[in-house]
C-alpha atoms as a PDB file:
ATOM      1  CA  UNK A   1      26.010  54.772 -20.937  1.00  0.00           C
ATOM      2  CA  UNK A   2      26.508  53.759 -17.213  1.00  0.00           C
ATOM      3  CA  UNK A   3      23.278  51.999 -15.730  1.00  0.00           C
ATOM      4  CA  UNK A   4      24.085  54.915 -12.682  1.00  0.00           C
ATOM      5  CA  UNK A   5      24.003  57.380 -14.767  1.00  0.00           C
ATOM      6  CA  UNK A   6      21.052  56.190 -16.747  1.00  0.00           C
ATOM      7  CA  UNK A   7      18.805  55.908 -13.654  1.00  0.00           C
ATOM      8  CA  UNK A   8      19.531  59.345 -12.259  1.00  0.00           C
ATOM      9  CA  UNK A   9      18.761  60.949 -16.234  1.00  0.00           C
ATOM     10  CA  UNK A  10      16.033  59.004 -16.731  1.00  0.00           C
ATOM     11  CA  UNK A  11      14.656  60.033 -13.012  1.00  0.00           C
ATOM     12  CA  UNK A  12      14.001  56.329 -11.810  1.00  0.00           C
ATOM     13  CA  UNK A  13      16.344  57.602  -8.950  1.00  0.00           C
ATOM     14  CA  UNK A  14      16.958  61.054  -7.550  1.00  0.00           C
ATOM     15  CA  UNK A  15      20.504  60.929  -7.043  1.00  0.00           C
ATOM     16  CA  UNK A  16      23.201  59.237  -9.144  1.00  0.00           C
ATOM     17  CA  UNK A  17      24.525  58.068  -5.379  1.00  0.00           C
ATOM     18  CA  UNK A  18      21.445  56.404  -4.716  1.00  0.00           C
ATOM     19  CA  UNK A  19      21.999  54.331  -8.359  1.00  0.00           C
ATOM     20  CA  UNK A  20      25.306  53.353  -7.284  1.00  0.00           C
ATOM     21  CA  UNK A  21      24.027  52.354  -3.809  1.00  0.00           C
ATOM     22  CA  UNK A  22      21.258  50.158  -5.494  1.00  0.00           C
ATOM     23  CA  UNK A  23      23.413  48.743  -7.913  1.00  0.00           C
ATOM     24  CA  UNK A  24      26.688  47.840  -5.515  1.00  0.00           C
ATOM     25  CA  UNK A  25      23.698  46.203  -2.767  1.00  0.00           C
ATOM     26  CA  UNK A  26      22.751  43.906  -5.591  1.00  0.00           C
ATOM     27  CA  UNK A  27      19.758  45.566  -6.544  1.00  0.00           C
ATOM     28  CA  UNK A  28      19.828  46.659  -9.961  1.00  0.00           C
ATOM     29  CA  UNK A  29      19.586  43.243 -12.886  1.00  0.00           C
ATOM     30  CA  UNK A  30      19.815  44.039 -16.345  1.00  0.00           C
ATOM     31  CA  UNK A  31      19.484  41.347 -18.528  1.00  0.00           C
ATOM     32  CA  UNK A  32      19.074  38.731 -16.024  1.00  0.00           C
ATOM     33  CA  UNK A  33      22.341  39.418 -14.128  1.00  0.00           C
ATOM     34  CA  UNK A  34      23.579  41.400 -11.236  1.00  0.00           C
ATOM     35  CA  UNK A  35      25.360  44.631 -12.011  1.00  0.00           C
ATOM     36  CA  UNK A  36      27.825  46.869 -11.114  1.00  0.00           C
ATOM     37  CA  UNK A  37      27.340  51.085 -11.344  1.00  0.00           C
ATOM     38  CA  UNK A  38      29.655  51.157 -14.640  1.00  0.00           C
ATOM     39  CA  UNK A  39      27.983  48.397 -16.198  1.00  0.00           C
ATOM     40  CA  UNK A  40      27.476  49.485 -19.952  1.00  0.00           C
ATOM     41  CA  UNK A  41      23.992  49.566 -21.134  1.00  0.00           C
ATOM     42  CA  UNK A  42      22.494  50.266 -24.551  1.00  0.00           C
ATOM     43  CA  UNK A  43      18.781  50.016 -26.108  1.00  0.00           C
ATOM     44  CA  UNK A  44      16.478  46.730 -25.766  1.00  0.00           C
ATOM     45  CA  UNK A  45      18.370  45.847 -22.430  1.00  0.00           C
ATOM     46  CA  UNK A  46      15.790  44.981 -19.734  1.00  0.00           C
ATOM     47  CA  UNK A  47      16.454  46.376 -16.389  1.00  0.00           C
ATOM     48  CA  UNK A  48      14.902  45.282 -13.320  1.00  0.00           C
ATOM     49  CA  UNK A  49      14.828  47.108  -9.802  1.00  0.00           C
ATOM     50  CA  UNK A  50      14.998  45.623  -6.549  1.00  0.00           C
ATOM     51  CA  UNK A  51      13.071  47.771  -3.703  1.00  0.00           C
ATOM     52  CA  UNK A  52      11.293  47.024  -0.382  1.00  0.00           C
ATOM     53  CA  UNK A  53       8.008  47.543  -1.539  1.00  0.00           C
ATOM     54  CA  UNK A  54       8.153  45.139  -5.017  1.00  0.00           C
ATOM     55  CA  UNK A  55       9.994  45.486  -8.348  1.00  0.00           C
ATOM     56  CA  UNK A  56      10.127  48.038 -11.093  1.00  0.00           C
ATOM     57  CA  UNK A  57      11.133  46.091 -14.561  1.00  0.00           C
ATOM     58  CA  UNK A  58      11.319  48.191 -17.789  1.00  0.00           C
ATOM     59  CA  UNK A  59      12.734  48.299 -21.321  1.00  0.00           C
ATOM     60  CA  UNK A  60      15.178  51.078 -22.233  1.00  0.00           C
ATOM     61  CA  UNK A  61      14.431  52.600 -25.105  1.00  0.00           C
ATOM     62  CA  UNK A  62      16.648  55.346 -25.433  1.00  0.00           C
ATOM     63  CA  UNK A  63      20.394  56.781 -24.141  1.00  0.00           C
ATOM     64  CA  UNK A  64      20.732  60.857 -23.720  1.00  0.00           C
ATOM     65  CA  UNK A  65      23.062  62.261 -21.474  1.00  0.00           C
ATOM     66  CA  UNK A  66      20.308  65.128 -20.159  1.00  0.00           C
ATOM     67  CA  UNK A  67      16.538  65.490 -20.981  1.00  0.00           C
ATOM     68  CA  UNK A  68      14.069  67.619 -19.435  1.00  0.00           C
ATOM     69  CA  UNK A  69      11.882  66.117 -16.663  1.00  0.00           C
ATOM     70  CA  UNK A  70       8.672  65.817 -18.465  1.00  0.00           C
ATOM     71  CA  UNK A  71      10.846  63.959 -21.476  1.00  0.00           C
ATOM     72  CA  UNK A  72      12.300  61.320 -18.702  1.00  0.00           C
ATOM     73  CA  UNK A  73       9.495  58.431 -19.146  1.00  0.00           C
ATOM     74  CA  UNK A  74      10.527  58.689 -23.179  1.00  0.00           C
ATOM     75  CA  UNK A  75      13.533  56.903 -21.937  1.00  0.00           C
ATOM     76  CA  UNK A  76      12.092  53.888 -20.952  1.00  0.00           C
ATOM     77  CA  UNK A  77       9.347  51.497 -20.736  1.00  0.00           C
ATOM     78  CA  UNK A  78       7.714  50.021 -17.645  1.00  0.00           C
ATOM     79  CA  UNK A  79       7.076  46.034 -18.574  1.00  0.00           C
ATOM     80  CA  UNK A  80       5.650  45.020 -15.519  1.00  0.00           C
END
């Protein structure tokens, strides 16, 4: 799955746009590195995201293409 696509599902982000945004201003790290909007990620990655107010850093630990809102935070786990 697209790191995009996976913070709009997951609800991290509203919009898919805004996960593009963050990730093409240099804001979005998985694994240590920089990465693009189609950057493929999978389970165990770390993500971290950049905003004004501090950083969000969290574990994925699953991929769906939908879930319901209050099944979002199953996705992932914050780490910091």
């Amino acid at each position: 799955m697209r790191i995009d696509k996976f913070l709009k599902v997951s609800r991290i982000l509203k919009r898919r746009t805004l996960s593009k945004q963050a990730c093409e201003k240099g804001k979005v790290v998985v694994n240590g590195k920089e990465v693009k909007p189609g950057h493929k990620i999978k389970v165990d990655d770390i993500v971290e995201l950049h905003f004004t107010g501090g950083t969000v850093k969290f574990k994925i630990l699953q991929l769906k293409e939908t879930v319901k809102k209050d099944e979002a935070q199953s996705l992932y786990e914050i780490l910091e």
